[in-house]
N, C-alpha and C. Protein backbone atom coordinates (compact mmCIF):
# COMPACT_ATOMS: atom_id res chain seq x y z
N UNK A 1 98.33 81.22 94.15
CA UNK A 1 97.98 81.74 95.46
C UNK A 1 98.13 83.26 95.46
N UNK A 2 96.99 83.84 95.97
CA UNK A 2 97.22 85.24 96.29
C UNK A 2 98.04 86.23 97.21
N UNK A 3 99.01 86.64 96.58
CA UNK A 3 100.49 87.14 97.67
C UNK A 3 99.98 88.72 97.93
N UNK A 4 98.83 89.02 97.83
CA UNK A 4 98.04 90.65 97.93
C UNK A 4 99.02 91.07 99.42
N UNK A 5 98.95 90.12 100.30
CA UNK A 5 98.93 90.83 101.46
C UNK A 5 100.58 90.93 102.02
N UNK A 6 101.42 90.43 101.07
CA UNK A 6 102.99 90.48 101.20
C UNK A 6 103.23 92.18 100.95
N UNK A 7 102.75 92.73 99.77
CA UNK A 7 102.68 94.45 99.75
C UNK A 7 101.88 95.41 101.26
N UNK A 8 100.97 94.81 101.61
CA UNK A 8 100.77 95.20 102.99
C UNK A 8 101.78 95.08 104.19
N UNK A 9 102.34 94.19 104.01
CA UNK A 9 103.05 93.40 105.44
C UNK A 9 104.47 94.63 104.80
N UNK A 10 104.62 94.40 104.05
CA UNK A 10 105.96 94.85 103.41
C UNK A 10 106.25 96.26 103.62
N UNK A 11 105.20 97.05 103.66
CA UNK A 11 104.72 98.74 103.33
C UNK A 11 104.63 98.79 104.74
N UNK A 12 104.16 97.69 105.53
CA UNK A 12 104.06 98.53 107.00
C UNK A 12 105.46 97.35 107.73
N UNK A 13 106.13 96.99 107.75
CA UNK A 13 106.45 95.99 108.45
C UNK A 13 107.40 96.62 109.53
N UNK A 14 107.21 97.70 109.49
CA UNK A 14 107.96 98.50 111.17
C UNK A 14 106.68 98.56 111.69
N UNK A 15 105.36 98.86 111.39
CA UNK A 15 104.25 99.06 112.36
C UNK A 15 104.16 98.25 113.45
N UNK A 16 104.30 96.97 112.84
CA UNK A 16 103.81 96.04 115.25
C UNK A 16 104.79 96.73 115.90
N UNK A 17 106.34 97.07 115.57
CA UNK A 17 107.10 97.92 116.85
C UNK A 17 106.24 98.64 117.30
N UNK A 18 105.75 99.20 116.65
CA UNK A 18 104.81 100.44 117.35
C UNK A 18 103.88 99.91 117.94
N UNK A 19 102.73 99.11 117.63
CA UNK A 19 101.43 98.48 118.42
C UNK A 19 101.39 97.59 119.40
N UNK A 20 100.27 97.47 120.28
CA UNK A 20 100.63 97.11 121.26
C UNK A 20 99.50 95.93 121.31
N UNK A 21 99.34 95.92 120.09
CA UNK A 21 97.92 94.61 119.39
C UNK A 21 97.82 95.16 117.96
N UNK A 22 97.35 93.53 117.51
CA UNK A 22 97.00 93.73 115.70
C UNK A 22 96.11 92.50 115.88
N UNK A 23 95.29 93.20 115.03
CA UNK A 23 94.30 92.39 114.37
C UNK A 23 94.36 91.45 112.86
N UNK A 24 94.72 90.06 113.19
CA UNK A 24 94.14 89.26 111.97
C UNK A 24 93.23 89.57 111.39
N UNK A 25 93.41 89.48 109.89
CA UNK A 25 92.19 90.22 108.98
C UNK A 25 92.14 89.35 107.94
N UNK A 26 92.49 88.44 107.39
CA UNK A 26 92.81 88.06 105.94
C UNK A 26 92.21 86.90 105.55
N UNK A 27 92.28 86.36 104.41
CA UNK A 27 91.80 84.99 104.05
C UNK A 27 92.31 83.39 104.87
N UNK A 28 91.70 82.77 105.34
CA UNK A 28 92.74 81.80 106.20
C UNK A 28 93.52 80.89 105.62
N UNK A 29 93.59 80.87 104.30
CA UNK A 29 94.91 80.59 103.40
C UNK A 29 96.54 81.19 103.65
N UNK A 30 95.97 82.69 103.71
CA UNK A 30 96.96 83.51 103.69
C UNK A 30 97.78 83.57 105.27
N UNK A 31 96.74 83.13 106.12
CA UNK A 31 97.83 83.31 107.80
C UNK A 31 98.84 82.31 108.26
N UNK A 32 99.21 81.68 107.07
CA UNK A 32 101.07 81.26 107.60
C UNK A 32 101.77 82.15 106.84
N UNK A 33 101.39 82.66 106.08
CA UNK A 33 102.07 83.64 105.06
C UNK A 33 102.46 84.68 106.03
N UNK A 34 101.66 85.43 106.45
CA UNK A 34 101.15 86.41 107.10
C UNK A 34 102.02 86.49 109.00
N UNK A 35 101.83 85.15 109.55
CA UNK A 35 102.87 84.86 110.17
C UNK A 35 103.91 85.22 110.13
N UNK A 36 104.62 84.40 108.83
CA UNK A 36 106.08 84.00 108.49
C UNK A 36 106.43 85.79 108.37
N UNK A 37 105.85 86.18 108.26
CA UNK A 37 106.17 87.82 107.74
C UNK A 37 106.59 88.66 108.91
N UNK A 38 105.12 88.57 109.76
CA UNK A 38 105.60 89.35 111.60
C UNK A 38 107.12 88.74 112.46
N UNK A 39 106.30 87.28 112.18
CA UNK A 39 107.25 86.55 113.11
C UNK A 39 107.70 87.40 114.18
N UNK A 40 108.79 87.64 114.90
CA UNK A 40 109.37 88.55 115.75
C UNK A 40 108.71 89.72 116.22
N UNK A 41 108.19 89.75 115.12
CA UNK A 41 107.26 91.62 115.55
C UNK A 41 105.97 91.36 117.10
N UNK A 42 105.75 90.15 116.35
CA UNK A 42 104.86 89.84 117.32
C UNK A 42 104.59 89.28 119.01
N UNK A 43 106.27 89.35 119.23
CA UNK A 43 106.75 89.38 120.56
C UNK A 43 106.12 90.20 121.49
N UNK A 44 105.42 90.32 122.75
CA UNK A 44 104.96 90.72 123.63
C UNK A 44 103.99 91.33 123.17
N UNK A 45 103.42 91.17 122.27
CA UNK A 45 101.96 91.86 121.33
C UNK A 45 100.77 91.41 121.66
N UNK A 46 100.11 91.45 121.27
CA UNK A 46 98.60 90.93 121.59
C UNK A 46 98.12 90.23 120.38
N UNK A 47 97.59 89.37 119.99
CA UNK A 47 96.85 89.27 118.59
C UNK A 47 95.43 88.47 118.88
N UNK A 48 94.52 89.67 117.98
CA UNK A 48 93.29 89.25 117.85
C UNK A 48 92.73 88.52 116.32
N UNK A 49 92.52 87.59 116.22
CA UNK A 49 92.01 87.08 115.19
C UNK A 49 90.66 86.99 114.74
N UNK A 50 90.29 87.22 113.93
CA UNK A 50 88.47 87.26 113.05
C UNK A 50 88.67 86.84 112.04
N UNK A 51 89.48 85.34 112.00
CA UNK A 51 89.92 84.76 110.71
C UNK A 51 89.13 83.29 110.74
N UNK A 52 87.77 83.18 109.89
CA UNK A 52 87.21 81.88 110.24
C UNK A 52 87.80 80.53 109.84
N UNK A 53 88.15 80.06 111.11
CA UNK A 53 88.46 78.31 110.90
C UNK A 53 89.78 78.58 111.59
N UNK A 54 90.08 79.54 112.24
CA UNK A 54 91.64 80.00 112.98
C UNK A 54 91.32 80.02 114.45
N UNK A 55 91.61 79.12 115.52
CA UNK A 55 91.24 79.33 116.44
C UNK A 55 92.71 79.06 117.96
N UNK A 56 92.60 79.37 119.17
CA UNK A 56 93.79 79.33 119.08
C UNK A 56 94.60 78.58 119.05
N UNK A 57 94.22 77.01 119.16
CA UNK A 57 95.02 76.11 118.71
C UNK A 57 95.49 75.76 117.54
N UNK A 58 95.12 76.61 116.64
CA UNK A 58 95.93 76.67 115.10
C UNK A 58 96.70 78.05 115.56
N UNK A 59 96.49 78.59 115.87
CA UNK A 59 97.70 79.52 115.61
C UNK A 59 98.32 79.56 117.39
N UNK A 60 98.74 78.85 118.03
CA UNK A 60 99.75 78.29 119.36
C UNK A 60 100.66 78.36 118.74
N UNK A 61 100.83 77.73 118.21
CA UNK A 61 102.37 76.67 117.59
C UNK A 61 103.02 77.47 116.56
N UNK A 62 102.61 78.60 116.39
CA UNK A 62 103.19 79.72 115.35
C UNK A 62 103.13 80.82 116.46
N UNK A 63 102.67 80.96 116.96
CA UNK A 63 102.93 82.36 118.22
C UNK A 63 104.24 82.37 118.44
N UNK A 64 105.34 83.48 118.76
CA UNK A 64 106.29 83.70 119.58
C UNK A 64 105.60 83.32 120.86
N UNK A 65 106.47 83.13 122.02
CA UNK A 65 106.33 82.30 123.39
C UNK A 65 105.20 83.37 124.19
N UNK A 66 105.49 84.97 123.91
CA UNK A 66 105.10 85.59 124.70
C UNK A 66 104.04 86.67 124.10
N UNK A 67 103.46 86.05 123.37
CA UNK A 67 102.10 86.84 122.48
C UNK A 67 100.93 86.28 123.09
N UNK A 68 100.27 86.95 123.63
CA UNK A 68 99.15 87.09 123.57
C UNK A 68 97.92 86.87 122.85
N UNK A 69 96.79 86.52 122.71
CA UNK A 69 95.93 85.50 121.73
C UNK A 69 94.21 85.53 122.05
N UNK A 70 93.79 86.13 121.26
CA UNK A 70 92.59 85.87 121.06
C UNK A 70 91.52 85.55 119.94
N UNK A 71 90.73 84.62 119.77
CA UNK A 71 89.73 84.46 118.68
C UNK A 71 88.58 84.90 118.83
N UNK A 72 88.19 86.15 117.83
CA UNK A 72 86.60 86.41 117.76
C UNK A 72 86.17 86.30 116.39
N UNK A 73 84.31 85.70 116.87
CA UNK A 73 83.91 85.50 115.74
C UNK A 73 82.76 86.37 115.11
N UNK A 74 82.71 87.54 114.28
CA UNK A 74 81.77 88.40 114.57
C UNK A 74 80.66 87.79 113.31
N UNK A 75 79.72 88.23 113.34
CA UNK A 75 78.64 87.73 112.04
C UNK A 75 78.63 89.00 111.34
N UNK A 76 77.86 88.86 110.36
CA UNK A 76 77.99 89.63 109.19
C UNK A 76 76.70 91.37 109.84
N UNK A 77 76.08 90.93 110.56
CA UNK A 77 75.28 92.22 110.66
C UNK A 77 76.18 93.02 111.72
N UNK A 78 77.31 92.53 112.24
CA UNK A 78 78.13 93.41 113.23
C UNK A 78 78.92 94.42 112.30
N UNK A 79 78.90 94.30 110.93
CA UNK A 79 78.86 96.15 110.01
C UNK A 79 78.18 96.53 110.36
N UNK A 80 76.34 96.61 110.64
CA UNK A 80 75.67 97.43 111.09
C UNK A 80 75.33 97.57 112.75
N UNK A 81 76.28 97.33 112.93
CA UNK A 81 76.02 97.43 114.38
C UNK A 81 74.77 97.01 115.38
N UNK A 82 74.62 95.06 114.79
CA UNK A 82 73.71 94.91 115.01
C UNK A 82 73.95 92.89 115.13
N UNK A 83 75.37 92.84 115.61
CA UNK A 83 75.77 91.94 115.44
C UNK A 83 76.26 90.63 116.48
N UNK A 84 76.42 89.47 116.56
CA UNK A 84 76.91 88.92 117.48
C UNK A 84 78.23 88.56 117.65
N UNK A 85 79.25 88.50 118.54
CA UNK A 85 80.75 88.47 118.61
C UNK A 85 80.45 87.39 119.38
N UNK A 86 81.47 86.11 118.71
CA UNK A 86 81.98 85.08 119.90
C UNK A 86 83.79 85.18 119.98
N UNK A 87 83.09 84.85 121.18
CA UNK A 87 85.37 85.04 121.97
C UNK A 87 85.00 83.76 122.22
N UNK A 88 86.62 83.10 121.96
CA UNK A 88 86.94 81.75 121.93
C UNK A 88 87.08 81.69 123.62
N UNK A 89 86.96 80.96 124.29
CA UNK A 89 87.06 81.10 125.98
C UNK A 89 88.16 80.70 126.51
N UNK A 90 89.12 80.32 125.39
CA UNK A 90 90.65 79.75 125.84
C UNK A 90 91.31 81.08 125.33
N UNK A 91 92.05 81.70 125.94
CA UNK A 91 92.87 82.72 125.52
C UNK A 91 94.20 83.05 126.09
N UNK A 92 95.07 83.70 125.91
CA UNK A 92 96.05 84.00 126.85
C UNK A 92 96.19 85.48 127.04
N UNK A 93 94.92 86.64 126.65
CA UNK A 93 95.59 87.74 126.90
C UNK A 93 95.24 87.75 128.82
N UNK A 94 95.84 88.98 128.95
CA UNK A 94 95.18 89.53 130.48
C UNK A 94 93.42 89.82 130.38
N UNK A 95 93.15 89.48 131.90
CA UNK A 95 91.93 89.73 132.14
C UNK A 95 91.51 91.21 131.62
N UNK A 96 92.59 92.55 132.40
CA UNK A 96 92.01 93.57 131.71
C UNK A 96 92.06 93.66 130.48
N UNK A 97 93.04 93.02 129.37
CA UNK A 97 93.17 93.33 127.48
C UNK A 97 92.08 92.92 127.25
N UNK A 98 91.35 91.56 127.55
CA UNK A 98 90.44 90.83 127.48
C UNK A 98 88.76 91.50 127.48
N UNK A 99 88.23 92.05 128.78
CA UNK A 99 87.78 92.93 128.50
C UNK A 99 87.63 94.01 128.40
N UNK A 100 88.75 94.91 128.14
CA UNK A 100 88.31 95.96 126.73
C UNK A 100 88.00 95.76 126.00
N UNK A 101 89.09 94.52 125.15
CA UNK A 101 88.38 94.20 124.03
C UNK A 101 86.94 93.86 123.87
N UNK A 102 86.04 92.97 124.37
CA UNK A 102 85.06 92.74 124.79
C UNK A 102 83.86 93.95 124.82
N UNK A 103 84.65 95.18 125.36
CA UNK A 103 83.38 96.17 125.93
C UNK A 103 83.73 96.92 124.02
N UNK A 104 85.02 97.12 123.91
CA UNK A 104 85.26 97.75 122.56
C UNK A 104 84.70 96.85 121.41
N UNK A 105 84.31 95.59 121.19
CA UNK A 105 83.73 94.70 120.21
C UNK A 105 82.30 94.88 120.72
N UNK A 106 81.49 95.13 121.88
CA UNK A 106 80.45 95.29 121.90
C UNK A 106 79.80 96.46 121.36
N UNK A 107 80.38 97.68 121.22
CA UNK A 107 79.92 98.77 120.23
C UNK A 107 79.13 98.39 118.90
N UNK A 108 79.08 97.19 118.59
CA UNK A 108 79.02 96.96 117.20
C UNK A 108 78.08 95.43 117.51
N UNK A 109 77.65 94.75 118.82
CA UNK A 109 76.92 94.05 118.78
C UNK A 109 76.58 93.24 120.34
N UNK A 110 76.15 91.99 120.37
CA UNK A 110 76.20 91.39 121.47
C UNK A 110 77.46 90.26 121.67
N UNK A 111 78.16 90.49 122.54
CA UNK A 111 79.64 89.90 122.92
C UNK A 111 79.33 88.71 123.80
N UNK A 112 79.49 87.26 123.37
CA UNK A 112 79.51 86.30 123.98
C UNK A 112 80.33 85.32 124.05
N UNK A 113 80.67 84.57 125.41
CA UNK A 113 81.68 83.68 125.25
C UNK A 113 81.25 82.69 124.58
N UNK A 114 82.36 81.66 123.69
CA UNK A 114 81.63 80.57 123.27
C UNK A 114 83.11 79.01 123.59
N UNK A 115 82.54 78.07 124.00
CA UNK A 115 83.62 77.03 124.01
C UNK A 115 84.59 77.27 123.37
N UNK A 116 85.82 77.29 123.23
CA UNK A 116 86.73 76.96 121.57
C UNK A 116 86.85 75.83 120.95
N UNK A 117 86.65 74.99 121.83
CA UNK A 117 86.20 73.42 120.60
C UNK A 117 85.11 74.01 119.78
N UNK A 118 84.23 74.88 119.95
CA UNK A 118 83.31 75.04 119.01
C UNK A 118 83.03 76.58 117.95
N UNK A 119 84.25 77.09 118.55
CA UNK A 119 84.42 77.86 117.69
C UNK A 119 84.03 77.73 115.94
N UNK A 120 84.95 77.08 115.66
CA UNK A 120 85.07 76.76 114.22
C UNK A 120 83.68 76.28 113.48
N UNK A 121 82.78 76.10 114.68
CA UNK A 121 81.68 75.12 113.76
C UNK A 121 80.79 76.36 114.62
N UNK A 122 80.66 77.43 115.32
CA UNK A 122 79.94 78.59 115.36
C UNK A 122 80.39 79.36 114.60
N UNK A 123 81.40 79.56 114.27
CA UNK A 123 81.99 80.48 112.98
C UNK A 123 80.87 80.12 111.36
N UNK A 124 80.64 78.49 111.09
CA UNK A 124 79.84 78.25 109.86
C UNK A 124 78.59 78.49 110.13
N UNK A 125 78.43 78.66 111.58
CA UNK A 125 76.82 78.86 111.60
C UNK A 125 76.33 80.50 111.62
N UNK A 126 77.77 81.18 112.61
CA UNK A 126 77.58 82.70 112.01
C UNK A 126 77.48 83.56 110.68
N UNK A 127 78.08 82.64 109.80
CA UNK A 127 77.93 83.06 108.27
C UNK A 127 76.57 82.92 107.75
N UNK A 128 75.71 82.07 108.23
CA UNK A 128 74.56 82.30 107.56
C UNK A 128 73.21 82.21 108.36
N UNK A 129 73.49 82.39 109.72
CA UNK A 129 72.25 83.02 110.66
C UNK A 129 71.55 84.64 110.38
N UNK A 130 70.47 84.55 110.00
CA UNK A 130 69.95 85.59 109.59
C UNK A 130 69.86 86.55 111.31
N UNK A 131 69.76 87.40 110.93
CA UNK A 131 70.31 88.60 112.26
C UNK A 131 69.12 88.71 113.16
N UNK A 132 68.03 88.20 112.77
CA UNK A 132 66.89 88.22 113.79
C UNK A 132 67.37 86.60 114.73
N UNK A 133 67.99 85.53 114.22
CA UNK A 133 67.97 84.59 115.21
C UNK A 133 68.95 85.03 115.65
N UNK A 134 70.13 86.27 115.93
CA UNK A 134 71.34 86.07 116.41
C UNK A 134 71.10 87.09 117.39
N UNK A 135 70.30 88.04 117.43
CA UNK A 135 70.37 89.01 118.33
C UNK A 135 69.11 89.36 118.92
C-alpha cells in the first residue's frame, strides 16, 4: 500500500490548526489513513471531499462530532474550466460555507446539486462523459 501521503500529513500536521476547511484530495484507499492522521485536527473544520466513491455516509462515522462535510464531484474538463461539479445534497456545512463553496467551485464549471444516494454512481459516469454531454 502506498504510505506517499503519511510524509504530507506529517510535514504539515500543525496546518488544520490554522484552516478553517481542507480539502480531501487522495486515492480512496488512502482516506482512513488520512483520517487516522487529522483525527482531532479536524474538530470544528469544514471538510470538502473530491474523493470518488467517498460520500458522506462513508466518511460520518469517522468525522469528529463537530466537522462539517461536504461531497463534490467535479469531471475531468473542470481543469479547463469547462466542467461539471456535483454537491452531494446531504451535507452538514452552513448554508453560507455551502454556498461559497458552490459560487467558488463554479469558477471552473457548472455547479449542480445531485441526490447522495447517487453520488457514487454520478461520480462513474463523470469519469467518462465526454464534456460536450456535460455542459
Amino acid at each position: 500500500m502506498d504510505k506517499s501521503y503519511h510524509t504530507i500529513t506529517s510535514y504539515y500536521k500543525h496546518l488544520p490548526i490554522l484552516l478553517v476547511a481542507l480539502v480531501m484530495v487522495c486515492k480512496p484507499y488512502q482516506i482512513e489513513g488520512v483520517m487516522g492522521e487529522l483525527g482531532a485536527a479536524l474538530l470544528g473544520k469544514a471538510l470538502v471531499s473530491i474523493v470518488a466513491g467517498w460520500d458522506f455516509a462513508r466518511y460520518e462515522s469517522m468525522l469528529p462530532a463537530d466537522t462539517r462535510f461536504q461531497s463534490v464531484m467535479p469531471n475531468m474538463p473542470a481543469m479547463v474550466r469547462e466542467g461539471v461539479l456535483l454537491f452531494g445534497e446531504k451535507t452538514s456545512l452552513e448554508k453560507d460555507e455551502r454556498q461559497g463553496l458552490m459560487d467558488l467551485f463554479s469558477t471552473v464549471g457548472v455547479v449542480e446539486e445531485m441526490l447522495s444516494a447517487l453520488m457514487v454512481a454520478a461520480g462513474m459516469g463523470m469519469g467518462c462523459t465526454p464534456p460536450s454531454l456535460t455542459s
